[in-house]
C-alpha atoms as a PDB file:
ATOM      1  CA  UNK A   1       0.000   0.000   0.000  1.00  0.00           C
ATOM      2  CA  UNK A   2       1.212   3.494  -1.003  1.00  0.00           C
ATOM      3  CA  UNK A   3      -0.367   6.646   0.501  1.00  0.00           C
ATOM      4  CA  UNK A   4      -1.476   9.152  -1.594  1.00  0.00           C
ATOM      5  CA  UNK A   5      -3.278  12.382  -0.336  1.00  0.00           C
ATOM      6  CA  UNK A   6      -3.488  10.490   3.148  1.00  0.00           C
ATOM      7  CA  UNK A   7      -5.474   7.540   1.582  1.00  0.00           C
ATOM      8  CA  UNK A   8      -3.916   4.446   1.542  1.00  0.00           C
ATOM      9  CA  UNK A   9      -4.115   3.087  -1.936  1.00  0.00           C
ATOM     10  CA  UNK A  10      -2.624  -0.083  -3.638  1.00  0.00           C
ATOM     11  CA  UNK A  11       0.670  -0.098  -4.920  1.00  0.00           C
ATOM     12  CA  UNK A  12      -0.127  -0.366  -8.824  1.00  0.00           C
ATOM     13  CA  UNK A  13      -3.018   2.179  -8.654  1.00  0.00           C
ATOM     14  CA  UNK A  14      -1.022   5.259  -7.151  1.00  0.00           C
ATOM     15  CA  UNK A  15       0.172   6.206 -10.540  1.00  0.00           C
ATOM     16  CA  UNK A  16      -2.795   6.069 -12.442  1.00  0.00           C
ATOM     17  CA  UNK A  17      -5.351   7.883  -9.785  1.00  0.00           C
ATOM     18  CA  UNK A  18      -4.105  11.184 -10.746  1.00  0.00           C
ATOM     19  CA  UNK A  19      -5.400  10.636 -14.223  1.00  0.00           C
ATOM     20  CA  UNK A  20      -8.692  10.221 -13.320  1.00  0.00           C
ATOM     21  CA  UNK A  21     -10.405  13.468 -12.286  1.00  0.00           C
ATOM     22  CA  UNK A  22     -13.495  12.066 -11.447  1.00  0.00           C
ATOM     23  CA  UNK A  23     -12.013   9.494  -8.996  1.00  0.00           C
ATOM     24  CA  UNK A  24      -9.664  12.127  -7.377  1.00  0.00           C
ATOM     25  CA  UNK A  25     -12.809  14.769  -6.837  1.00  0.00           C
ATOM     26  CA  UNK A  26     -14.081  11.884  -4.526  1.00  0.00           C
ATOM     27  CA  UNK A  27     -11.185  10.848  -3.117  1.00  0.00           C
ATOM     28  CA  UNK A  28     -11.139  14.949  -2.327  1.00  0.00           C
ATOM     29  CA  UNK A  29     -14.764  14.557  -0.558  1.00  0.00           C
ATOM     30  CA  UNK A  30     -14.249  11.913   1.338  1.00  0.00           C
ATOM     31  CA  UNK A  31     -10.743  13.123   2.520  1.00  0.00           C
ATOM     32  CA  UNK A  32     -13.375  16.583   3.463  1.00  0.00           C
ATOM     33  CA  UNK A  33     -15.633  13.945   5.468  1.00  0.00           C
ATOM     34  CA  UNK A  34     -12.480  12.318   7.012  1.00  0.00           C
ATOM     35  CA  UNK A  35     -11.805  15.539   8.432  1.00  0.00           C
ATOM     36  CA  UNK A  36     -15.207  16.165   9.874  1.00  0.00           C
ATOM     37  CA  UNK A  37     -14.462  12.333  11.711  1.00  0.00           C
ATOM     38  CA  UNK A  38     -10.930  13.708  12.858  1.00  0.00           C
ATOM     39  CA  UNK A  39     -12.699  17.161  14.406  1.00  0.00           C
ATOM     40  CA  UNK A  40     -15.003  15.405  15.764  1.00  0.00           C
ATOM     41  CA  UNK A  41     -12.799  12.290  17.467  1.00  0.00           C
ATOM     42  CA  UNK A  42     -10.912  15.602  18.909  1.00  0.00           C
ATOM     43  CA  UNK A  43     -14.268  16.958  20.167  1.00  0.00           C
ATOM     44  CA  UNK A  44     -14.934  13.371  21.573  1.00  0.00           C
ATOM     45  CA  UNK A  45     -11.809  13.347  22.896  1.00  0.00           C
ATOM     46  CA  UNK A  46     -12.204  16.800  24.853  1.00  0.00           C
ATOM     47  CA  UNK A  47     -15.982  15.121  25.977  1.00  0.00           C
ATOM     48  CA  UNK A  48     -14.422  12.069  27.377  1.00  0.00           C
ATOM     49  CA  UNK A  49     -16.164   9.622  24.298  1.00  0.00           C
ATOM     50  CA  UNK A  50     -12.948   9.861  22.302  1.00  0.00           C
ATOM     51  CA  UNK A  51     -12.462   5.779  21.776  1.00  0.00           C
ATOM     52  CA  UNK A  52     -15.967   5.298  19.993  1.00  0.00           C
ATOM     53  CA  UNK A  53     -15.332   8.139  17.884  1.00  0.00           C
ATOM     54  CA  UNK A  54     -11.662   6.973  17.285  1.00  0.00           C
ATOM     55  CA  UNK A  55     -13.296   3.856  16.271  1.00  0.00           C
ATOM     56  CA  UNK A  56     -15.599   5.073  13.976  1.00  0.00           C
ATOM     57  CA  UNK A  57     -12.968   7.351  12.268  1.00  0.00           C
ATOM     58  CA  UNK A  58     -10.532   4.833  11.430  1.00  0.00           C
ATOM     59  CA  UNK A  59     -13.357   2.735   9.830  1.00  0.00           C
ATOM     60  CA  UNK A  60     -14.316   5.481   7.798  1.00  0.00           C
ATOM     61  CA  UNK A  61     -10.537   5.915   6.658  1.00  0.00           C
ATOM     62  CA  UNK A  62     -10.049   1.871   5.937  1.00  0.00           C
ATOM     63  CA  UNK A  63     -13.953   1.967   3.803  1.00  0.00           C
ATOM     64  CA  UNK A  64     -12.563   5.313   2.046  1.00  0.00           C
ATOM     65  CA  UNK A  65      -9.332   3.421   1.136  1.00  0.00           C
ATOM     66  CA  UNK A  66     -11.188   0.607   0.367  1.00  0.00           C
ATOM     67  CA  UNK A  67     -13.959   2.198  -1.984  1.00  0.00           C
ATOM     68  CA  UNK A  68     -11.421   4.509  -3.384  1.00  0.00           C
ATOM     69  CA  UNK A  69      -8.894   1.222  -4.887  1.00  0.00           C
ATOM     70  CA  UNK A  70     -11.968  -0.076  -5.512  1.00  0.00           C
ATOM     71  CA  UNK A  71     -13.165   2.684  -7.984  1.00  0.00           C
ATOM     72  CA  UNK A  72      -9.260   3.231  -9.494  1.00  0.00           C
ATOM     73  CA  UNK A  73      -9.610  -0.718 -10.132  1.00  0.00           C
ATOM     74  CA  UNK A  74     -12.995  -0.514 -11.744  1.00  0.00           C
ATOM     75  CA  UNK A  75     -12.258   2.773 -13.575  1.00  0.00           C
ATOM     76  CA  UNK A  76      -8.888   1.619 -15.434  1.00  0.00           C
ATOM     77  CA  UNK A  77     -10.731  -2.285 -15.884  1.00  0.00           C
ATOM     78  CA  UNK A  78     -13.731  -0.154 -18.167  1.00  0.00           C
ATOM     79  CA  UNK A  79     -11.215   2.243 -19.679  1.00  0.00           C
ATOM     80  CA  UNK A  80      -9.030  -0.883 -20.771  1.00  0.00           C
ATOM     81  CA  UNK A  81     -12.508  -2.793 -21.879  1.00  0.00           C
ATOM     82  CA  UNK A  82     -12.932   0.840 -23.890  1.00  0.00           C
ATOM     83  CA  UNK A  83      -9.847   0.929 -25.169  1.00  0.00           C
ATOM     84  CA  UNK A  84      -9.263  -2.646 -26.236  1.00  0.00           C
ATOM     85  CA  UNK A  85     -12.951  -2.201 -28.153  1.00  0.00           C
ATOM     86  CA  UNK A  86     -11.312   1.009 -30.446  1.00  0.00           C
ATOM     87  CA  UNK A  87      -8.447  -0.714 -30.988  1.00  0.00           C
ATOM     88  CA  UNK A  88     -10.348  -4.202 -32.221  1.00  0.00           C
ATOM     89  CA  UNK A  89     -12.046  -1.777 -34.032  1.00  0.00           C
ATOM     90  CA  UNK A  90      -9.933  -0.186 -35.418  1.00  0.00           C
ATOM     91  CA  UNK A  91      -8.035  -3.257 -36.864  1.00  0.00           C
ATOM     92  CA  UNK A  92     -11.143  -4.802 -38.117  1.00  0.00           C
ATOM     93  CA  UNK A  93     -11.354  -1.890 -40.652  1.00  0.00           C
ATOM     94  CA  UNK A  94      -7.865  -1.660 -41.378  1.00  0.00           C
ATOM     95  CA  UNK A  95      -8.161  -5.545 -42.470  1.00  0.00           C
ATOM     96  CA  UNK A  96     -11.219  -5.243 -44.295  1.00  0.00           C
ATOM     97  CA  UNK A  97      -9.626  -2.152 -46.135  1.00  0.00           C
ATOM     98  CA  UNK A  98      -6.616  -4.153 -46.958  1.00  0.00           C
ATOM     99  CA  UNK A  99      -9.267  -7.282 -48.230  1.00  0.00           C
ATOM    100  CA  UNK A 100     -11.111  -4.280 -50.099  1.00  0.00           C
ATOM    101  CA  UNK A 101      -7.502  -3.200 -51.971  1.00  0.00           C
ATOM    102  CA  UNK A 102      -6.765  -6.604 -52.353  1.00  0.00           C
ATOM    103  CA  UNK A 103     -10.061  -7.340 -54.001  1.00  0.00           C
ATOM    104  CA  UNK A 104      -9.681  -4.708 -56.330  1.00  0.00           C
ATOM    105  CA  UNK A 105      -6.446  -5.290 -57.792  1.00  0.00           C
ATOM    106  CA  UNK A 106      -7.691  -8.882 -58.214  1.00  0.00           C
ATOM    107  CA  UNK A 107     -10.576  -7.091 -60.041  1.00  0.00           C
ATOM    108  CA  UNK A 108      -8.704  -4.617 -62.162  1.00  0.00           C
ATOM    109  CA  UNK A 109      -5.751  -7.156 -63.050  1.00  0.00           C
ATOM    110  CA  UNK A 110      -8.281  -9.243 -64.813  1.00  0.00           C
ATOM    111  CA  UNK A 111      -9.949  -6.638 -66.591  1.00  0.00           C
ATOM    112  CA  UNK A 112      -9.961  -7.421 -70.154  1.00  0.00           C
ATOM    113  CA  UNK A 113      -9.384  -4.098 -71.563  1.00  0.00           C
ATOM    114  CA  UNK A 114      -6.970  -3.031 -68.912  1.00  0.00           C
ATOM    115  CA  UNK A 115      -5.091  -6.615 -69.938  1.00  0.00           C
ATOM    116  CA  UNK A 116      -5.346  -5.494 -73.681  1.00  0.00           C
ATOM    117  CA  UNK A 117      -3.704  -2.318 -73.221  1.00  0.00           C
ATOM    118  CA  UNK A 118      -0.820  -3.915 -71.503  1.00  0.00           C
ATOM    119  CA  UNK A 119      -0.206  -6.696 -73.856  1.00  0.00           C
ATOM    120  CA  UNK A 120      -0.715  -3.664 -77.073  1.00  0.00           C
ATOM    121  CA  UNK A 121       1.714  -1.561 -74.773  1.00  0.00           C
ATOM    122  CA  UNK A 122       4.446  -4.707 -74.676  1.00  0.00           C
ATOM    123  CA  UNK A 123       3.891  -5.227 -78.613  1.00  0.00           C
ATOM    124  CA  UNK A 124       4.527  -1.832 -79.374  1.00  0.00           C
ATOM    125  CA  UNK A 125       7.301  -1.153 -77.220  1.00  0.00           C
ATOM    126  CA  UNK A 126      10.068   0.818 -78.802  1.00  0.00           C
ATOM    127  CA  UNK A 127       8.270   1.550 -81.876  1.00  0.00           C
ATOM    128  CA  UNK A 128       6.943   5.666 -82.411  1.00  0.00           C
ATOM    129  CA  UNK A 129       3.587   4.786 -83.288  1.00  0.00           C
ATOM    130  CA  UNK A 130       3.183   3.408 -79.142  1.00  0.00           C
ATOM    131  CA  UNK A 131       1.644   6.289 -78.378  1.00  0.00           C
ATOM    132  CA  UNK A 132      -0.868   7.322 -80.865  1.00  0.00           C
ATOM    133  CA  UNK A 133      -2.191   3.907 -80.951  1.00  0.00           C
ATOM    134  CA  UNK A 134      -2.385   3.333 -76.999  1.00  0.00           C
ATOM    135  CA  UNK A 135      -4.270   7.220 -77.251  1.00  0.00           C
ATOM    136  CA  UNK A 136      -7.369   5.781 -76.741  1.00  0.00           C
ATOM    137  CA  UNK A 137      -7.406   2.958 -75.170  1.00  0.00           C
ATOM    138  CA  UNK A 138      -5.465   4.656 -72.121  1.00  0.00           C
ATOM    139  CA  UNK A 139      -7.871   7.630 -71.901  1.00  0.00           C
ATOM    140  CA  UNK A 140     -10.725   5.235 -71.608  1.00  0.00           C
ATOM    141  CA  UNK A 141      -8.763   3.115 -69.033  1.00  0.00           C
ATOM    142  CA  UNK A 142      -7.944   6.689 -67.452  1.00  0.00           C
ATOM    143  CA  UNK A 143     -11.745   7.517 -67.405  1.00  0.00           C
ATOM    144  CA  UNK A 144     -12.128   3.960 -65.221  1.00  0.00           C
ATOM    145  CA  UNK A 145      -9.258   4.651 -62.944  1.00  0.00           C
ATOM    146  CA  UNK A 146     -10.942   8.381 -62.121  1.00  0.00           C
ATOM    147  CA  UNK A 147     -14.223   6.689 -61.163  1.00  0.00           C
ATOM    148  CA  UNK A 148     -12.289   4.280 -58.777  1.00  0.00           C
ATOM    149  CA  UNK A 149     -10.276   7.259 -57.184  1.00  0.00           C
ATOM    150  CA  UNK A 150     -13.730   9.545 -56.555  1.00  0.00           C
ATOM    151  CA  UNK A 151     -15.388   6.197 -55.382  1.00  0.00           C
ATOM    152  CA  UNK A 152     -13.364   5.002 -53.217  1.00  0.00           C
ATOM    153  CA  UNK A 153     -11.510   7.998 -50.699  1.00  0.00           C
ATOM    154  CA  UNK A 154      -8.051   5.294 -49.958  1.00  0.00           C
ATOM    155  CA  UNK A 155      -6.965   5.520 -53.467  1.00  0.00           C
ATOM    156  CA  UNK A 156      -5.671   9.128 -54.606  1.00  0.00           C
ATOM    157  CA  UNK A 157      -3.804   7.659 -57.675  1.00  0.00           C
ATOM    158  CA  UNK A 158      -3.417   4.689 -59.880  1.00  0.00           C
ATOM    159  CA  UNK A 159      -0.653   3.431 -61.513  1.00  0.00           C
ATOM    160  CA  UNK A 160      -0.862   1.136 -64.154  1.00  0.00           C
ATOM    161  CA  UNK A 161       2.928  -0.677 -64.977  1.00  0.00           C
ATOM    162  CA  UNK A 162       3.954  -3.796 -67.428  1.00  0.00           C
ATOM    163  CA  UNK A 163       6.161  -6.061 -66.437  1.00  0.00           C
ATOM    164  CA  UNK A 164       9.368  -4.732 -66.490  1.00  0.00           C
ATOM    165  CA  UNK A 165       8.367  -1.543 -64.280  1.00  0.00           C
ATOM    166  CA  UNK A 166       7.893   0.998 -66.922  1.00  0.00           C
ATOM    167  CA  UNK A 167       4.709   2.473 -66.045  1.00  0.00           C
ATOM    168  CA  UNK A 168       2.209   2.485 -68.635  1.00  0.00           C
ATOM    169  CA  UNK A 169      -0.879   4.855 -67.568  1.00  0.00           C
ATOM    170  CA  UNK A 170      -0.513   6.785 -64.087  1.00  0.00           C
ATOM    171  CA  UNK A 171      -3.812   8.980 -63.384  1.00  0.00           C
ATOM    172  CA  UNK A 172      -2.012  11.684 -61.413  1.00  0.00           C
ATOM    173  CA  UNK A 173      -0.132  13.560 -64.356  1.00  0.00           C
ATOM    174  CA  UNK A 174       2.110  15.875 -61.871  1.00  0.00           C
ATOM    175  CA  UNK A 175       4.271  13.326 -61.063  1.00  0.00           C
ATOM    176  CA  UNK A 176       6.959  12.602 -63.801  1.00  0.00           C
ATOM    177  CA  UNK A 177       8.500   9.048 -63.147  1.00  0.00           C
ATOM    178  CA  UNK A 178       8.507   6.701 -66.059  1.00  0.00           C
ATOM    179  CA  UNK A 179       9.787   3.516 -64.262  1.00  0.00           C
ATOM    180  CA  UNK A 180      10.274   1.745 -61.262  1.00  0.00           C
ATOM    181  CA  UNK A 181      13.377  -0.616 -60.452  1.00  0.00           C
ATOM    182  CA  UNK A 182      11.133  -2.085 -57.490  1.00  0.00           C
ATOM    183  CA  UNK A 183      12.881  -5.643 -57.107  1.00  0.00           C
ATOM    184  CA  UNK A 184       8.978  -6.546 -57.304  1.00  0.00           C
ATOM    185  CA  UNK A 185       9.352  -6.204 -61.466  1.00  0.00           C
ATOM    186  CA  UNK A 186      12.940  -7.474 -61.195  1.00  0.00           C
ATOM    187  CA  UNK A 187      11.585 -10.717 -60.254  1.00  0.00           C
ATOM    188  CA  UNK A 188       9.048 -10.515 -62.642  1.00  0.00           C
END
């Protein structure tokens, strides 16, 4: 036991009571009333009934002590209970957002046009006429890719590479890299 603001509290809970307001506004009202006990055991005393009233105070200080480890216990047992809930929470919608992803590149890498592209992209690599024939075909895949970026608030650009990391269609335009050496494509 530890004493903390003349209140005898266990060990472990010391540390945390000053965290919890509510818990240390009682533990300041009872300590008021524990007072009132120790004025009047010294009243008593002066009266000649002082070991009654001695009594009585030190069984209010052992039930204030008592109630008060009690309520730290209780407290920090529902804030953990609250805490562990936010956090299971929170988890279960960072896995189903990483399911959702997953799902959708599943989705979008066997997308027939999108496939298309990529295999017209490969044929015509090297060759000047790449990009006036892929014109079309990328806008409309472009077109797709917006929809999927205002639907859905986790994606804020798409990138659309072949196999050997050269990227193919990327949706945000500001940012001017042609390739990746990832070792992702490398093993490719």
């Amino acid at each position: 036991m530890a004493n903390y603001k003349n209140i005898d509290l266990d060990d472990q809970l010391v540390g945390m009571i000053r965290h919890m307001q509510i818990i240390d506004d009682c533990r300041a009202e009872l300590n008021d009333l524990q007072t009132v006990w120790d004025n009047l055991t010294l009243l008593g005393h002066l009266s000649g009934t002082g070991n009654n009233m001695n009594a009585t105070r030190q069984s209010f200080q052992k039930l204030t002590s008592s109630l008060l480890n009690q309520l730290v216990s209780e407290t920090l047992r529902k804030t953990i209970g609250e805490m562990q809930s936010k956090a299971q929470v929170a988890i279960d919608i960072l896995v189903r957002n990483l399911f959702e992803r997953t799902a959708d590149i599943g989705f979008l890498a066997t997308d027939a046009d999108i496939r298309e592209v990529l295999l017209k992209a490969n044929t015509l690599k090297g060759q000047y006429s790449k990009e006036a024939e892929l014109k079309e075909p990328l806008a409309r895949i472009a077109g797709r890719f917006a929809e999927y970026v205002a639907k859905y608030s986790v994606y804020s650009d798409i990138v659309l590479f072949d196999t050997e990391g050269e990227i193919v269609l990327r949706l945000n335009e500001k940012v001017n890299v042609k390739n990746t050496e990832h070792p992702l494509f490398q093993a490719a």
